[in-house]
Protein backbone atom coordinates (compact mmCIF):
# COMPACT_ATOMS: atom_id res chain seq x y z
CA UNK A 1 94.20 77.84 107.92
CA UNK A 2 97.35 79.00 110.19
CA UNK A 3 96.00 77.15 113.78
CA UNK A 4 98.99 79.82 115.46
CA UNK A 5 97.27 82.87 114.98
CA UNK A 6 96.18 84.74 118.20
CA UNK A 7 93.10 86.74 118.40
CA UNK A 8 93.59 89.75 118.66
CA UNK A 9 95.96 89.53 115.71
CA UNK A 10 98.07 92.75 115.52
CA UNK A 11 98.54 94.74 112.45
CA UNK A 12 101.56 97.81 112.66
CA UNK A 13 101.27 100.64 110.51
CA UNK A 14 104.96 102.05 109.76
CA UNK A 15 105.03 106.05 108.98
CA UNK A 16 105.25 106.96 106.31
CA UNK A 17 102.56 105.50 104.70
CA UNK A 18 102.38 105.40 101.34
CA UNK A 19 99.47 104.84 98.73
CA UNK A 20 100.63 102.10 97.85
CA UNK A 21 100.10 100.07 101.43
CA UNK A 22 96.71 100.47 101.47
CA UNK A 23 96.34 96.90 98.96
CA UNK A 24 99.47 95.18 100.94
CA UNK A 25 97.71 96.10 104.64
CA UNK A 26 94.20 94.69 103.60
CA UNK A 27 95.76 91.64 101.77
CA UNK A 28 97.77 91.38 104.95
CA UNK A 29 94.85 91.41 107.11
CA UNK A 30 92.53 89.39 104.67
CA UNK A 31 95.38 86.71 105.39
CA UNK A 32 95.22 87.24 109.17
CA UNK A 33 91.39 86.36 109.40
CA UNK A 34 91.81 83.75 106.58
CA UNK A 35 93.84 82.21 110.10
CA UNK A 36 90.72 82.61 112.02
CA UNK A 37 91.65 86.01 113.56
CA UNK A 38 88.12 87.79 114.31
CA UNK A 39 89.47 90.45 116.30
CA UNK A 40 92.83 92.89 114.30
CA UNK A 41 94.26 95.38 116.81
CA UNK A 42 96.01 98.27 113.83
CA UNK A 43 98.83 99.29 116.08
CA UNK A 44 99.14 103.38 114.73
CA UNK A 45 101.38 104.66 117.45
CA UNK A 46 104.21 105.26 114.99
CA UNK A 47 102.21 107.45 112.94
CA UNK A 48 102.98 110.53 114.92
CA UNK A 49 102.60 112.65 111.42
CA UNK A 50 100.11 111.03 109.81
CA UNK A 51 98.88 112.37 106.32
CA UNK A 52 95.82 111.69 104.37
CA UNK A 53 97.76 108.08 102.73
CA UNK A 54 97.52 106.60 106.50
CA UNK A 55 93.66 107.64 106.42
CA UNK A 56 92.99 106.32 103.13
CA UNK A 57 95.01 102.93 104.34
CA UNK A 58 92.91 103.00 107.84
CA UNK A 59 89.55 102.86 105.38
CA UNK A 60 90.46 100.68 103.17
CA UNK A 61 91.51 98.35 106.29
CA UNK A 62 88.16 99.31 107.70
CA UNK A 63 86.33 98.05 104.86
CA UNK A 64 88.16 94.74 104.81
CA UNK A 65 87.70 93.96 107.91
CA UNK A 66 84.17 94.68 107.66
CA UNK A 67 83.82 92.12 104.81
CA UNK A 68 86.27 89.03 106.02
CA UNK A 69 84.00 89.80 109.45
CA UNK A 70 86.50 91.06 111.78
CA UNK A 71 86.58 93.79 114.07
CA UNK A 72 89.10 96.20 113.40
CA UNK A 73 90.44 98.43 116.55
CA UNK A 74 93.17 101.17 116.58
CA UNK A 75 95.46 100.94 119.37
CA UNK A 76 97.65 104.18 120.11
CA UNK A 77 96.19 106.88 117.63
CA UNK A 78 97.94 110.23 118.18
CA UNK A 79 96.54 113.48 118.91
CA UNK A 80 97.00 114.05 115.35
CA UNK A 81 95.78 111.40 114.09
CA UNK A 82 92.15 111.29 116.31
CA UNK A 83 91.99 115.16 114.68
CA UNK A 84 92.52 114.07 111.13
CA UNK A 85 90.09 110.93 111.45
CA UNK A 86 87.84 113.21 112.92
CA UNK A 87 88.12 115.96 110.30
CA UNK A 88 87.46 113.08 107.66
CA UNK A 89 84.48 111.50 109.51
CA UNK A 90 86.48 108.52 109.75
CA UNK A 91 87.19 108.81 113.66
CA UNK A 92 83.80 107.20 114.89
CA UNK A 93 83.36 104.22 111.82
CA UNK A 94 86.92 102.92 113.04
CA UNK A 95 85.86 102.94 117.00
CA UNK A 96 87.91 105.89 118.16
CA UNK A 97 84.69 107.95 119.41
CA UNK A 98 85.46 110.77 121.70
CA UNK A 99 88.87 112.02 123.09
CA UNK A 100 90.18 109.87 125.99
C-alpha cells in the first residue's frame, strides 16, 4: 500500500474516450484506493464533447468505486455532459444532482 497517495486522489478523463478505457480507468482507480484513497475526484473538464464511451467509462468507474468503497465525485462536467448524464439517468447516481 502506496503511503503517498492523497485523498482526494484525482482521476483525469482525456477526450476522446474510447471503449476501451473504461477497464484501464477502473483498474486505475481500483489501484488508487488499493493506496488507501477513499475519496477519487474524476476530473471531466476536458470532455467538452462527450459521447456515450465517456458515460459508459463514468459507470463503470461508478461501480468500482462503489465496490473498493470510495466515493467517486466529478469535478468540472460540461453543460454537455450534465445533459447526457441526465438523459441516461446517470447524472444523480454519480452526485451531479441539479444544474449549478
Amino acid at each position: 500500500m502506496d503511503a503517498d497517495v492523497t485523498d482526494p486522489a484525482v482521476l483525469r478523463l482525456a477526450s476522446p474516450v474510447s471503449p476501451p478505457d473504461g477497464p484501464r480507468l477502473c483498474a486505475e482507480l481500483t489501484r488508487l484506493a488499493a493506496a488507501g484513497a477513499t475519496e477519487i475526484v474524476c476530473d471531466v473538464s476536458a470532455l467538452h464533447t462527450p459521447q456515450l464511451a465517456a458515460v459508459e467509462a463514468l459507470s463503470r468507474l461508478r461501480l468500482t468505486a462503489r465496490r473498493t468503497g470510495c466515493h467517486l465525485r466529478l469535478h468540472h462536467p460540461t453543460p454537455q455532459l450534465r445533459a447526457l448524464l441526465e438523459l441516461t439517468g446517470l447524472a444523480e447516481p454519480l452526485g451531479l444532482g441539479e444544474a449549478p
